[in-house]
Protein backbone atom coordinates (compact mmCIF):
# COMPACT_ATOMS: atom_id res chain seq x y z
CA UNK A 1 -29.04 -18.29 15.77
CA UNK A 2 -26.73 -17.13 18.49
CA UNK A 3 -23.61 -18.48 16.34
CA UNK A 4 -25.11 -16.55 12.79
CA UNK A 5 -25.77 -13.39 15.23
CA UNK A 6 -22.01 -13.62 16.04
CA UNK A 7 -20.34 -13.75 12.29
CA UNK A 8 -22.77 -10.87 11.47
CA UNK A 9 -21.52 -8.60 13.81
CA UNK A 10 -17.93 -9.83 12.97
CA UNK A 11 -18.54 -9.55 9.20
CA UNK A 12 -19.62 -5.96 9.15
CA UNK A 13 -17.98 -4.53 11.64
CA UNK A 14 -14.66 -5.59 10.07
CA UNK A 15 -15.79 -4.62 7.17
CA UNK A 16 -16.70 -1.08 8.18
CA UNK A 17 -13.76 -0.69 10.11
CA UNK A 18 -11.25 -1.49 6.89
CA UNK A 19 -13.69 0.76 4.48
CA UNK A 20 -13.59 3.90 7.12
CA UNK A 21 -9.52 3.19 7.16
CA UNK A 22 -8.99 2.99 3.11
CA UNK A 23 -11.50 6.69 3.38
CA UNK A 24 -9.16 8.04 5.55
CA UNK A 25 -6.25 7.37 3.29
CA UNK A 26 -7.56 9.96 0.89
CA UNK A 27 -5.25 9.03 -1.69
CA UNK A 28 -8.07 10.23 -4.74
CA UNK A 29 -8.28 13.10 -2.98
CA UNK A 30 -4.89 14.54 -3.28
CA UNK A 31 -4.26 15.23 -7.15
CA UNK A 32 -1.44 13.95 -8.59
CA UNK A 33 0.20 17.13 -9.70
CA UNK A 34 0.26 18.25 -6.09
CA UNK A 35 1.97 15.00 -4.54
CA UNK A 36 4.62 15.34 -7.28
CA UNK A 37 5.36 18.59 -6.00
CA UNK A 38 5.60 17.67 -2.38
CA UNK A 39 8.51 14.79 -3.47
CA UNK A 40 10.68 17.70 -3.36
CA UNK A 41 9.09 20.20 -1.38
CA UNK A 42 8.68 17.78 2.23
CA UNK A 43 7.66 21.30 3.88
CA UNK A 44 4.40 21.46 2.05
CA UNK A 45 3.76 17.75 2.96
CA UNK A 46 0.11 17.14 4.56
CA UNK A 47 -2.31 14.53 4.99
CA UNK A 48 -2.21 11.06 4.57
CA UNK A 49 -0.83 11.36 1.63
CA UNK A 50 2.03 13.25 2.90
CA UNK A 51 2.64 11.04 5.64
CA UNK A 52 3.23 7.92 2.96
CA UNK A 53 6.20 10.16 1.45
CA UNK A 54 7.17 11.15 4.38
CA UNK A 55 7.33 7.04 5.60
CA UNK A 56 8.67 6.55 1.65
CA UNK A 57 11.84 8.74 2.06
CA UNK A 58 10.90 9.58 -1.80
CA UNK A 59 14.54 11.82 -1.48
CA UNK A 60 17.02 8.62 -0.44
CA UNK A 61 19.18 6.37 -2.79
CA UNK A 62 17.26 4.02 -5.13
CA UNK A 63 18.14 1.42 -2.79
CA UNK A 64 16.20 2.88 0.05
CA UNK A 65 13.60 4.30 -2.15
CA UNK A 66 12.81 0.26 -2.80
CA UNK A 67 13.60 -0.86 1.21
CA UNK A 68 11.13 2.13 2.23
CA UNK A 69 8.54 1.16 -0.21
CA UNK A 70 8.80 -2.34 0.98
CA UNK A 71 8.14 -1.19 4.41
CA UNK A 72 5.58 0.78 3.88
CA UNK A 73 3.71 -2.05 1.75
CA UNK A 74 4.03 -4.33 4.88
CA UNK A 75 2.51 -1.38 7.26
CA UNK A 76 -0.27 0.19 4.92
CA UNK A 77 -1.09 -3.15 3.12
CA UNK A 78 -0.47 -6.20 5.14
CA UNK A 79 -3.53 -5.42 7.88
CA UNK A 80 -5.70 -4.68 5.40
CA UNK A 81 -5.18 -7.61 3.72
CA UNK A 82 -5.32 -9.42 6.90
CA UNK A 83 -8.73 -8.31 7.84
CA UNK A 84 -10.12 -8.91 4.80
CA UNK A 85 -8.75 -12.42 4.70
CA UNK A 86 -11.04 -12.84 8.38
CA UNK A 87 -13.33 -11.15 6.73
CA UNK A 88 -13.75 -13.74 3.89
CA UNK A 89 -13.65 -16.87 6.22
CA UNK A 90 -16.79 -15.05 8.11
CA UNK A 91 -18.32 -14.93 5.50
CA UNK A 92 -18.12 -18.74 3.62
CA UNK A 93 -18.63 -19.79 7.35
CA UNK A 94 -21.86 -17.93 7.54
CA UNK A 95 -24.08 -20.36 4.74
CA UNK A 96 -22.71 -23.31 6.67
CA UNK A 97 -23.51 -22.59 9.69
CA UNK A 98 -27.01 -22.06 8.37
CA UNK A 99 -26.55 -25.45 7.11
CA UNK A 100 -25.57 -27.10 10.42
CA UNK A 101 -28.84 -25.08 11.30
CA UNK A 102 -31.03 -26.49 8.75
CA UNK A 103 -29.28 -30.52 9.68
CA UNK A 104 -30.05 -29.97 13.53
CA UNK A 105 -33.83 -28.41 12.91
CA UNK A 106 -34.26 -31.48 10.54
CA UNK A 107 -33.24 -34.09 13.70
CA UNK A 108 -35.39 -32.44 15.70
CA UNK A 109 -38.46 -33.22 13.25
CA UNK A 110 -37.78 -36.52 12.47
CA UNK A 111 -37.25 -36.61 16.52
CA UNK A 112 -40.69 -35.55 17.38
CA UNK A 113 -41.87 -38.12 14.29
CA UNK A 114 -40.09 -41.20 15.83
CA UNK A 115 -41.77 -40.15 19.67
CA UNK A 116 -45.41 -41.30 18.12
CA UNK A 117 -47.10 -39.44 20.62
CA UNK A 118 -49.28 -37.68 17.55
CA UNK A 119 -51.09 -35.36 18.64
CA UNK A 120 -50.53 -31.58 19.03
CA UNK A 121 -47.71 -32.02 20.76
CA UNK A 122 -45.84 -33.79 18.10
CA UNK A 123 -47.13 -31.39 15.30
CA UNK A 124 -45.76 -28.53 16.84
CA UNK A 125 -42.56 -30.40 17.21
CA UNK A 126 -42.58 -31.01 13.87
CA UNK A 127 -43.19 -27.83 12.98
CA UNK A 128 -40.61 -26.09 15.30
CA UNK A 129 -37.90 -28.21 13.72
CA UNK A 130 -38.98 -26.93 10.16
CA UNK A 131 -39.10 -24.03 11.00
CA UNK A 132 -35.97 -24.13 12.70
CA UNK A 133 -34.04 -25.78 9.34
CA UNK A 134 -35.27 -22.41 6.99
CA UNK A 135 -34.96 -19.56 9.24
CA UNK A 136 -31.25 -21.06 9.97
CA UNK A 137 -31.08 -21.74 6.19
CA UNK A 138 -31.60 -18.04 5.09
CA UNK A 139 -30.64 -16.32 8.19
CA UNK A 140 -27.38 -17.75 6.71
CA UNK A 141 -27.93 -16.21 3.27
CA UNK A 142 -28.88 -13.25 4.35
CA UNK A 143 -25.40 -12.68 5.62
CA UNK A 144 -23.27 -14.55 3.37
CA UNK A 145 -24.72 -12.60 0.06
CA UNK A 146 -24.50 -8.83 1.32
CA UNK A 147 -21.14 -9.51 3.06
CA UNK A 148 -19.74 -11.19 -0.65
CA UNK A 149 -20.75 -7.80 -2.26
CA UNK A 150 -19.38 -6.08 0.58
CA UNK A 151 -15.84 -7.77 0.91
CA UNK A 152 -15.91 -7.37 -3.34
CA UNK A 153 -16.33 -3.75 -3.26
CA UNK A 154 -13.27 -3.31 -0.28
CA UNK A 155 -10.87 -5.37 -1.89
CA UNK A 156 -11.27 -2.88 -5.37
CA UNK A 157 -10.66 -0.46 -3.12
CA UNK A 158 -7.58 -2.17 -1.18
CA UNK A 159 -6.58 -2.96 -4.89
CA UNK A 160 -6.88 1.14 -6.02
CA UNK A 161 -4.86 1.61 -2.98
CA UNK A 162 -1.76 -0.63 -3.81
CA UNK A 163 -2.12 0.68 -7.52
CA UNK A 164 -1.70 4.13 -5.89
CA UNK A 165 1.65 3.30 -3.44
CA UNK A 166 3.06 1.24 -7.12
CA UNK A 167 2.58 4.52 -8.87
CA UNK A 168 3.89 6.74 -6.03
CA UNK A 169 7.17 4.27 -5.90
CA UNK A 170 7.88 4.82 -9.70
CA UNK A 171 7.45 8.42 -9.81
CA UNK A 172 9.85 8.91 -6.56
CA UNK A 173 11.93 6.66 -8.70
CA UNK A 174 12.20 8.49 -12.06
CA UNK A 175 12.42 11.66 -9.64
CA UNK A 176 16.00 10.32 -7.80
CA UNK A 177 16.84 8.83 -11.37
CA UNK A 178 16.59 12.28 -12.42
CA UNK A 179 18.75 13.29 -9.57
CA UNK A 180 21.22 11.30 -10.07
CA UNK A 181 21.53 12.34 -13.87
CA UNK A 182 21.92 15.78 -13.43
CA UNK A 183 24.31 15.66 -10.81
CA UNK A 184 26.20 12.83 -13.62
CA UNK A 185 26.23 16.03 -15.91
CA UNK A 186 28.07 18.10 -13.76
CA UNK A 187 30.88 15.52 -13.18
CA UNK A 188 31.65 14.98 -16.57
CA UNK A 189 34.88 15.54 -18.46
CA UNK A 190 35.34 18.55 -21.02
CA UNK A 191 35.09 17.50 -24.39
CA UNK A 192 38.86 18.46 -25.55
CA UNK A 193 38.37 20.44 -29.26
CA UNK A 194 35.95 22.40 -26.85
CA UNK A 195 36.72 26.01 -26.87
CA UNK A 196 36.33 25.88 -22.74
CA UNK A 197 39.10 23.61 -22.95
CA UNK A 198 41.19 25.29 -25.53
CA UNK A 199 41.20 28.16 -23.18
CA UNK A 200 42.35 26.37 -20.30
CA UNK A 201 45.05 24.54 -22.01
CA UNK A 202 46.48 28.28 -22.39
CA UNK A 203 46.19 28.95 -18.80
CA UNK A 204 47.59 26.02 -17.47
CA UNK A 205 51.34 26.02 -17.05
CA UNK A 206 53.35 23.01 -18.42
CA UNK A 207 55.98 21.39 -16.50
CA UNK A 208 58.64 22.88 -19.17
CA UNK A 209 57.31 26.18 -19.10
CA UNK A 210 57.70 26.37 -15.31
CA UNK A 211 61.23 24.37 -15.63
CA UNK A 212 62.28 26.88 -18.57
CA UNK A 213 61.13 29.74 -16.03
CA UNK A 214 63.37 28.56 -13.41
CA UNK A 215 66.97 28.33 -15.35
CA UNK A 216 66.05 32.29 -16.80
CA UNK A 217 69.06 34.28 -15.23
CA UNK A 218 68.27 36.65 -12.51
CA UNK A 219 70.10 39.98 -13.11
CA UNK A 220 71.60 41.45 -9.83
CA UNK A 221 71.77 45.14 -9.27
CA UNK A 222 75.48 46.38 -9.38
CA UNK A 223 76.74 48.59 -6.57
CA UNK A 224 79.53 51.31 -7.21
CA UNK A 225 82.62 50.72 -6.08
């Protein structure tokens, strides 16, 4: 019972701790119009929220948009994951160690059955080790089944989560795509039947005009004699 005690405590206190740490995310909190502000406003950044752009770098190249999302996958995800992984071994450990409860309370019976004292003495024996094998038995249930249900319902919410940081990636993506294409249109040549560069064809001096400016013959002043 000591052992079954044990992964209980384990089991749900791991599994509080990663459900009180996905709440404090807030990521449904924050609507989505707001956060797609703050990817190019950092100085209205707050919360959690704005502490994963600020960790994203949502205004770098699209090469460290994908390193920083990497990064912060491996921070914000990976423990999660990790506990829950613990968390899951707890819990398929928990029947079986009801099991090894119900096999040992079972040797004890046919223990006190092979002594032939009869008697009281070997009934209550016999009954101990019963009662031993089902209290074992579905103390081990009695974990295993609410923890299932309980790891189920954090790993939707650990999968929300990474559904929320994909999302987050691709907008700051099509946001620096969008960057880049408008600073594209600025660079770009002038069409050449364009009137804009009509007009600067006229203002721009040729090489012969300047050439044919420089053999023109100066006229001197003449000075009476």
């Amino acid at each position: 019972m000591i052992p079954l005690a044990g992964v209980a405590l384990a089991v749900f206190g791991m599994g509080l701790h990663v459900h009180l740490k996905l709440v404090g995310k807030a990521f449904t909190r924050v609507p989505e119009k707001k956060w797609r502000r703050w990817i190019n406003h950092p100085d209205e950044r707050k919360g959690p929220v704005g502490h994963l752009l600020d960790c994203a770098a949502a205004g770098a190249s699209l090469k460290d948009n994908a390193v920083s999302f990497q990064e912060l996958r491996t921070t914000e995800v990976a423990p999660f994951e990790r506990d829950l992984g613990v968390m899951r071994v707890l819990v398929g450990a928990a029947p079986l160690l009801g099991l090894l409860g119900t096999v040992t309370g079972m040797l004890a019976t046919f223990s006190a059955l092979a002594s032939g004292a009869g008697g009281e003495k070997t009934m209550a024996m016999i009954a101990s080790g019963i009662s031993e094998a089902l209290i074992t038995t579905e103390t081990g249930l009695v974990i295993a089944l609410p923890g299932l249900f309980f790891q189920y319902q954090l790993t939707r919410r650990l999968a929300a989560f990474k559904s929320f940081l994909a999302h987050l990636e691709t907008v700051c993506t099509q946001e620096i795509h969008r960057r880049i294409g408008k600073a594209a249109k600025f660079r770009q040549p002038i069409p050449a039947g364009s009137p804009t560069a009509a007009v600067l064809t006229e203002r721009t001096p040729t090489p012969q005009s300047v050439g044919a400016a420089n053999r023109e013959p100066q006229s001197w002043p003449a000075f009476a004699s």
